[in-house]
Protein backbone atom coordinates (compact mmCIF):
# COMPACT_ATOMS: atom_id res chain seq x y z
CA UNK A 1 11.92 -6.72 -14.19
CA UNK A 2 10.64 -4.56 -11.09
CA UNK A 3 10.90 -5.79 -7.91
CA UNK A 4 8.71 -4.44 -4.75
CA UNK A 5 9.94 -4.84 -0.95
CA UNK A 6 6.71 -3.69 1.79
CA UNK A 7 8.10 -2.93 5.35
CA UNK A 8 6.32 -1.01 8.34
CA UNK A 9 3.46 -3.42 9.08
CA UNK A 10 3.13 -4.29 12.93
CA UNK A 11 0.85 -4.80 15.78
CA UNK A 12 -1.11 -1.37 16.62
CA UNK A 13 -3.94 -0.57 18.61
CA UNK A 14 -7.29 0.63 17.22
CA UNK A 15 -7.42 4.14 16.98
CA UNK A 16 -3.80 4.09 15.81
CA UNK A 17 -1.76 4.58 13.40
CA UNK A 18 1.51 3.19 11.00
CA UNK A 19 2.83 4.10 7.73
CA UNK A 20 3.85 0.94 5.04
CA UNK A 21 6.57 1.50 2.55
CA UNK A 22 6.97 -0.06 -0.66
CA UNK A 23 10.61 0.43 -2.30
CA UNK A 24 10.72 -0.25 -5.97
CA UNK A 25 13.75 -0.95 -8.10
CA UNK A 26 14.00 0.12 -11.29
CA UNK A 27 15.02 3.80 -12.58
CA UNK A 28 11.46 4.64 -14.48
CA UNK A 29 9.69 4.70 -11.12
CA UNK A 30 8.12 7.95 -11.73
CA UNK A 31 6.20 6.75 -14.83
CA UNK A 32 4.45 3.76 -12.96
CA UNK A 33 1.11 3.72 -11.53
CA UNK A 34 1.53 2.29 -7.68
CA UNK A 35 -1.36 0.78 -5.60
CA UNK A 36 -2.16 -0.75 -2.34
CA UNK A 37 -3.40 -3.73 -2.23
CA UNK A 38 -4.68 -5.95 1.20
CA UNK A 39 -6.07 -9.15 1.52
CA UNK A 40 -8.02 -9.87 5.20
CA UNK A 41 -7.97 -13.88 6.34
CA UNK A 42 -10.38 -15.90 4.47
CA UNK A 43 -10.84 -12.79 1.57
CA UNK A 44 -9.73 -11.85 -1.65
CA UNK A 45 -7.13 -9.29 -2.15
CA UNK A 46 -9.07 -5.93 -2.76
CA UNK A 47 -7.68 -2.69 -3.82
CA UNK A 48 -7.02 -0.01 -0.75
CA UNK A 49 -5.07 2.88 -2.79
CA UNK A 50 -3.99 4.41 -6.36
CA UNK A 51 -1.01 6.92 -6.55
CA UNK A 52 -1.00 7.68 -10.71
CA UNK A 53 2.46 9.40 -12.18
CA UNK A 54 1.31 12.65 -11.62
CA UNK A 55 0.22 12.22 -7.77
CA UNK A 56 -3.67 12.12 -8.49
CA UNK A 57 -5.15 9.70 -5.73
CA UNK A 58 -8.00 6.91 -5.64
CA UNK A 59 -8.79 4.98 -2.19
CA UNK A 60 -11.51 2.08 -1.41
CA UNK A 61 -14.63 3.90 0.53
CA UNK A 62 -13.93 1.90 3.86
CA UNK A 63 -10.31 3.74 4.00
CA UNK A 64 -11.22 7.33 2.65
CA UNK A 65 -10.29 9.83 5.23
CA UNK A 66 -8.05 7.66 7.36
CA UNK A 67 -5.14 6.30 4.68
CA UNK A 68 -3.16 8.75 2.31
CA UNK A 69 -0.88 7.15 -0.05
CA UNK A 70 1.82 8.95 -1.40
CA UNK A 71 5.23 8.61 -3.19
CA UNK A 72 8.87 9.97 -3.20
CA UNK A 73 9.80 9.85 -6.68
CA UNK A 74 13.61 10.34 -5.89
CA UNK A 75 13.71 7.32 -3.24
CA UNK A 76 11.43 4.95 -5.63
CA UNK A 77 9.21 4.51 -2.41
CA UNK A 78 5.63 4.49 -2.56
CA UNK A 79 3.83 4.79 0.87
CA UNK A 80 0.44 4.07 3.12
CA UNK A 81 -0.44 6.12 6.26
CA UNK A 82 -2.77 4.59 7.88
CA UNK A 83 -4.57 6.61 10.48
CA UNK A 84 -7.53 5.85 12.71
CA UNK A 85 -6.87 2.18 11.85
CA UNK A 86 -9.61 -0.35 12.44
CA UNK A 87 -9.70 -4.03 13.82
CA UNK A 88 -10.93 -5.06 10.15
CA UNK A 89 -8.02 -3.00 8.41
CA UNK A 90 -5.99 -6.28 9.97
CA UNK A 91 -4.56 -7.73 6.60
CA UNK A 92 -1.61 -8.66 4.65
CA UNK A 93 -0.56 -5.10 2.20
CA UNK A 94 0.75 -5.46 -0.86
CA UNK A 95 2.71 -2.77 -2.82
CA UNK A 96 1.51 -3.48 -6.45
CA UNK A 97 2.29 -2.11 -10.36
CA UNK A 98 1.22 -2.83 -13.72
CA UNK A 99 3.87 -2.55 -16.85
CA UNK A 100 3.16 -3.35 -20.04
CA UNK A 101 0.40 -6.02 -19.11
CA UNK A 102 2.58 -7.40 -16.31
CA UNK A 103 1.10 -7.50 -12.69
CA UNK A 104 4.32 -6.84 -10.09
CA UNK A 105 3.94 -8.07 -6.52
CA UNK A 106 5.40 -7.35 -3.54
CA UNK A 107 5.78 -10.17 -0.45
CA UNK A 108 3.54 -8.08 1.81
CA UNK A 109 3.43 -6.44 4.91
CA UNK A 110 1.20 -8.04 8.26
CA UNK A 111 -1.40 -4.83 9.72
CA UNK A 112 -2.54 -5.84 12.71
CA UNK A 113 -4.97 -3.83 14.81
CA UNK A 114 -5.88 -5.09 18.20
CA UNK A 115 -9.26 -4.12 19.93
């Protein structure tokens, strides 16, 4: 069982910036493949960011250049920065991993970015 808590979502400004963090439990984090997911009002959840095991990176088109997702293998914490953010970046984010066939979900974090 893995559990996955999102926190640093807010209110901010286009043009600005916030960093999410996903804490995972569990004491194989380092083997797991994290991602970002988001899903906009009225849309289906689409996939923002890949972190694999080793660090290599993935990241939609629409947030290349302006997110960086990362982890901290020592504080089972993967996390978003979000720079340059975007009225349409305004979504629910959800910290996500696969094991084993299972999908694991976080609650989700609120983005909002005010014009």
């Amino acid at each position: 069982q893995v559990q996955l808590v999102e926190s640093g979502g807010g209110l901010v400004q286009a043009g600005g910036s916030l960093r999410l963090s996903c804490l995972a439990s569990g004491s194989i984090f380092s083997f797991y493949v994290m991602r970002w997911y988001r899903q906009a009002p009225g849309k289906q959840r689409e996939l923002v960011a890949t972190i694999s095991r080793s660090g290599s990176t993935n990241y939609a088109d629409d947030v290349k250049g302006r997110f960086t997702i990362s982890r901290d293998n020592a504080k089972n914490t993967v996390y978003l920065q979000m720079n340059s953010l975007k009225p349409e970046d305004t979504a629910v984010y959800y910290c996500n991993t696969e094991i084993l066939g299972m999908d694991y979900w976080g609650k989700g974090t609120l983005v909002t970015v005010s014009s």
